[in-house]
N, C-alpha and C. Protein backbone atom coordinates (compact mmCIF):
# COMPACT_ATOMS: atom_id res chain seq x y z
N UNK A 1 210.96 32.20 139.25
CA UNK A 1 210.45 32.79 138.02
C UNK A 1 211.12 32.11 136.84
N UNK A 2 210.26 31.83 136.16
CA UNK A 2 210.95 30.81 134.79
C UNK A 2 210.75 32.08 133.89
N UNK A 3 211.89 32.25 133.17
CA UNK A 3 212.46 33.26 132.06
C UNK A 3 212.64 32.66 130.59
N UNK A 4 211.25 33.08 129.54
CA UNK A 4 211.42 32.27 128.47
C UNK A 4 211.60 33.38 127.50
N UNK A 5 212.98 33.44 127.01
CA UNK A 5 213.06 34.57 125.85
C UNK A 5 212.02 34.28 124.88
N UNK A 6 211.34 33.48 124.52
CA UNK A 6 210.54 33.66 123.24
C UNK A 6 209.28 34.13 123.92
N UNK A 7 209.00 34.00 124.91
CA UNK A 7 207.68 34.89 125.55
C UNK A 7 208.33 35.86 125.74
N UNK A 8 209.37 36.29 126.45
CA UNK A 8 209.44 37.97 126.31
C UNK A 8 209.91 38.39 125.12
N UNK A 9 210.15 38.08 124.04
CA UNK A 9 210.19 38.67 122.52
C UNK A 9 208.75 39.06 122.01
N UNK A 10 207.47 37.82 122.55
CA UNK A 10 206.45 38.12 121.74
C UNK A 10 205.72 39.06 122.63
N UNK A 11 206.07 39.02 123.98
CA UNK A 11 205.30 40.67 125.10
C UNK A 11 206.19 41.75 124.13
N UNK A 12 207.45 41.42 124.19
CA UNK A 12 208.19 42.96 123.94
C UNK A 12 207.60 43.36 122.33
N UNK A 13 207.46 42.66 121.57
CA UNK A 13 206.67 43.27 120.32
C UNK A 13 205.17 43.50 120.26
N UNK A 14 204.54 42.52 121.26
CA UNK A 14 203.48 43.08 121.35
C UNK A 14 202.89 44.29 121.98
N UNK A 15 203.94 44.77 122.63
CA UNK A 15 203.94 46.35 123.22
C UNK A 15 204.29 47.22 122.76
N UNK A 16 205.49 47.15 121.60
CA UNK A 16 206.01 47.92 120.46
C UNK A 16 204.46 48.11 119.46
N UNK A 17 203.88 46.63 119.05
CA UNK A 17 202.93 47.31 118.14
C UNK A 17 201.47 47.72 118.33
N UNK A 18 201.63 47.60 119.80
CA UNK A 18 200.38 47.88 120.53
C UNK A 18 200.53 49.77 120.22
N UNK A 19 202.11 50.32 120.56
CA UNK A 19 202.01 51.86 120.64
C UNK A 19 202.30 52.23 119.43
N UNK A 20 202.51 51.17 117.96
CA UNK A 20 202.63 51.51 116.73
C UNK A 20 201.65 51.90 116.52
N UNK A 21 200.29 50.81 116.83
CA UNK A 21 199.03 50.46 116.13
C UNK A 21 198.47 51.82 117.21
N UNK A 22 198.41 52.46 118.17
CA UNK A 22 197.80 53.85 118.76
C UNK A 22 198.03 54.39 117.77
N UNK A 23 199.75 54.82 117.87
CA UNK A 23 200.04 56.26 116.86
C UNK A 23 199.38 55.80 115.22
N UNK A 24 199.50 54.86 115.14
CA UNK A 24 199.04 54.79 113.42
C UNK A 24 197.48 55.47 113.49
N UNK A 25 196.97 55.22 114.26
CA UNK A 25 194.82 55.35 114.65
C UNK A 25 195.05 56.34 114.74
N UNK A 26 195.94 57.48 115.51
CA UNK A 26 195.56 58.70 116.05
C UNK A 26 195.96 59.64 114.51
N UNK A 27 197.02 58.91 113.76
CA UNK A 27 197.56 59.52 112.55
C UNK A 27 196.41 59.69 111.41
N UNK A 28 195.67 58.52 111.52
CA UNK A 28 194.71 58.21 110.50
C UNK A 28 193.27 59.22 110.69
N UNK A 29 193.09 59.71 112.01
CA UNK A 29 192.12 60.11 112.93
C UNK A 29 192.71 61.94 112.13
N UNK A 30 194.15 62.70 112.39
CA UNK A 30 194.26 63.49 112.19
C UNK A 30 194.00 63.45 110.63
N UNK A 31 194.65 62.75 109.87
CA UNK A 31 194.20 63.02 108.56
C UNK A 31 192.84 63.38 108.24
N UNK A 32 191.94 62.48 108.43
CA UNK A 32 190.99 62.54 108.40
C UNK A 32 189.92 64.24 109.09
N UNK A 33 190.41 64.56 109.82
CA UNK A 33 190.03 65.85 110.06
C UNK A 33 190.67 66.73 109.37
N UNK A 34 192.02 67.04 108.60
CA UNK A 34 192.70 67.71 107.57
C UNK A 34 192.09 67.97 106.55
N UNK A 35 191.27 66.64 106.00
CA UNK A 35 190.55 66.37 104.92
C UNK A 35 189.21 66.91 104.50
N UNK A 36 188.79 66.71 105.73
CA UNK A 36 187.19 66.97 106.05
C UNK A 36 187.49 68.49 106.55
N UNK A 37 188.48 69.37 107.14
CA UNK A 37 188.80 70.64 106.99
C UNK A 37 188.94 71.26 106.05
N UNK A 38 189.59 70.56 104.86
CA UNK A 38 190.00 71.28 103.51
C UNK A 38 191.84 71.58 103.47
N UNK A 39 192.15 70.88 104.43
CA UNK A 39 193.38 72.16 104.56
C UNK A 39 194.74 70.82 103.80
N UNK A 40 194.34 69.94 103.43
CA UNK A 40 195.02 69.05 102.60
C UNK A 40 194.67 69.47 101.12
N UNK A 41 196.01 69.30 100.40
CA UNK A 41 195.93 69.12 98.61
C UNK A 41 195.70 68.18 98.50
N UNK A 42 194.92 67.53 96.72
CA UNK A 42 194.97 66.36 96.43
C UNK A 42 196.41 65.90 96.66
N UNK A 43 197.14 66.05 96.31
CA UNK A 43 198.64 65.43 96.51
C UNK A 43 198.83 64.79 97.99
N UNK A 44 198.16 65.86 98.86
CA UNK A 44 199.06 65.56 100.06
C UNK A 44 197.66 64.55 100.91
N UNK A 45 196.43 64.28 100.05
CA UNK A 45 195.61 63.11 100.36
C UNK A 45 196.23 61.72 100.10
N UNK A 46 196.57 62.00 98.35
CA UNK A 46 197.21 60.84 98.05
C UNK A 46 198.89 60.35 98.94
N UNK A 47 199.66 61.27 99.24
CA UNK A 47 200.70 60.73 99.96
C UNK A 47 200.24 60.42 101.55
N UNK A 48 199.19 60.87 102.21
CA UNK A 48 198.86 60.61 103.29
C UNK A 48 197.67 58.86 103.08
N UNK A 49 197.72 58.96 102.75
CA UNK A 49 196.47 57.40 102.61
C UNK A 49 197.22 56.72 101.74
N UNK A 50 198.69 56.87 100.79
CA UNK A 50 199.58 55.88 100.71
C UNK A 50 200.74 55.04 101.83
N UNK A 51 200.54 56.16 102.45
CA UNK A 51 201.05 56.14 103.31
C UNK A 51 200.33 55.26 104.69
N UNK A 52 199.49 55.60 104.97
CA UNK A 52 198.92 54.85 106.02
C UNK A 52 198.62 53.36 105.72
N UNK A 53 198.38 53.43 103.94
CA UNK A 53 198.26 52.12 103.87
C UNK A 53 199.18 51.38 103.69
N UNK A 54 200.35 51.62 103.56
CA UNK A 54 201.33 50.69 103.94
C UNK A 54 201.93 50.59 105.47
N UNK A 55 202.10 51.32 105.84
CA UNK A 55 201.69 50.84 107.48
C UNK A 55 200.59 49.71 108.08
N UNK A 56 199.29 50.18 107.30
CA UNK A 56 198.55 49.08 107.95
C UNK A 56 199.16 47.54 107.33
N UNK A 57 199.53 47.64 106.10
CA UNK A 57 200.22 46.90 105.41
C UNK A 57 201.52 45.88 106.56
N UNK A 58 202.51 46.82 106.74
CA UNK A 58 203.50 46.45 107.66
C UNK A 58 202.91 45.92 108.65
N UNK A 59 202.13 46.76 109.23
CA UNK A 59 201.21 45.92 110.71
C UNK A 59 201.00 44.63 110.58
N UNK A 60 200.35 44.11 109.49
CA UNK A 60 199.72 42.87 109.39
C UNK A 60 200.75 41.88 109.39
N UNK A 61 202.08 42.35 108.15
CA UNK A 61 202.63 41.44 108.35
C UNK A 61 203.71 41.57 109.91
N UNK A 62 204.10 42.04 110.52
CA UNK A 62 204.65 42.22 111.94
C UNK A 62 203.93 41.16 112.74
N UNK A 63 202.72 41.41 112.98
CA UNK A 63 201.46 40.59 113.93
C UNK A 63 201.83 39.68 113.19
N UNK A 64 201.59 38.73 111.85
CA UNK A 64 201.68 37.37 111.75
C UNK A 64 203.21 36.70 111.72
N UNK A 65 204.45 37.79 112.47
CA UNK A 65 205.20 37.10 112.20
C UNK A 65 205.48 36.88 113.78
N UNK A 66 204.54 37.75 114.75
CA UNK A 66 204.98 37.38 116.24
C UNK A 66 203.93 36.89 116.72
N UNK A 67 202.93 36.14 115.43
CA UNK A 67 201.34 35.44 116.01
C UNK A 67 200.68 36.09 116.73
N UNK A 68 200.89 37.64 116.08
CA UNK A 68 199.47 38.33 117.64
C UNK A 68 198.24 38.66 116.60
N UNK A 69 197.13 38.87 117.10
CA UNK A 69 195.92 39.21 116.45
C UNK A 69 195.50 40.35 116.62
N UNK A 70 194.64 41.54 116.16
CA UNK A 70 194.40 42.84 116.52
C UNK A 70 193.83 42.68 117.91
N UNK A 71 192.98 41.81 118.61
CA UNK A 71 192.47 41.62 119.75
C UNK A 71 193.56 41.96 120.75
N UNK A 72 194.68 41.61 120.44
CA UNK A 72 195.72 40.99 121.44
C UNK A 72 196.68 42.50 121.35
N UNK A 73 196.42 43.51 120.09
CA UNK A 73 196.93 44.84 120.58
C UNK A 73 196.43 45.34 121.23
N UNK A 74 196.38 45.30 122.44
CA UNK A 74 195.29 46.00 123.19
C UNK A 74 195.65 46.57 124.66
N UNK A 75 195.65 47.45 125.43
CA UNK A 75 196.10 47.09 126.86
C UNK A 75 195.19 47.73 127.64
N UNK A 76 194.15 47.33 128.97
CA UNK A 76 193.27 47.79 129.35
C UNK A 76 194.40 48.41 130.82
N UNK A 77 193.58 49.98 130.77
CA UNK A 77 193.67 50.92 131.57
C UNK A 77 193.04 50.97 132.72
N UNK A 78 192.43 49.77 132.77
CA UNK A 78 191.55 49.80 134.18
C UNK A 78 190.31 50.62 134.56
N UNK A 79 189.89 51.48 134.82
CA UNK A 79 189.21 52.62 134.95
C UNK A 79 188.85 53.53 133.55
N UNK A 80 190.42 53.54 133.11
CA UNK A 80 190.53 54.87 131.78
C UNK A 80 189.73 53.62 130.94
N UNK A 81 189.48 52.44 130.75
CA UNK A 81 189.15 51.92 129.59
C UNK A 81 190.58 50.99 129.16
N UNK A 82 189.97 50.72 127.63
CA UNK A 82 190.86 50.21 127.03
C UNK A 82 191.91 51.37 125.80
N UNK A 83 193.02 51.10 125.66
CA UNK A 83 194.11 51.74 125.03
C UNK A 83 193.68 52.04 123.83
N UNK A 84 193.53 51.09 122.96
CA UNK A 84 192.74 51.13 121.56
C UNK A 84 191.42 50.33 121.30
């Protein structure tokens, strides 16, 4: 087995932002029903969608600094489908 730390740096982050980039979707997913419930203030719209957008923000730059593409966050479940 040939052991190349710079391939396992770019698996090991690409698995970190594979379960960033879930929880960020599922975060964006709850807001979004908060919203469309009513049960958010304007305030707490604006700190929630400042918020996400700098995350997606961070995302982008993370991925171009370990060369992955949104394609490549991905991990198929076999049966269950794909992750995101």
């Amino acid at each position: 087995i040939e052991a190349n730390p710079e391939n396992a740096e770019k698996g090991l982050a690409k698995l970190v932002l594979t379960l960033i980039e879930l929880i960020r979707k599922l975060m964006e997913k709850q807001a979004m029903r908060r919203v469309e419930a009513g049960s958010l203030t304007d305030e707490e719209i604006e700190r929630v969608g400042e918020t996400l957008m700098k995350l997606e923000n961070k995302m982008k730059e993370l991925k171009e600094i370990f060369g992955l593409k949104d394609e490549e966050l991905n991990i198929n479940l076999g049966p269950l489908g794909d992750l995101i």
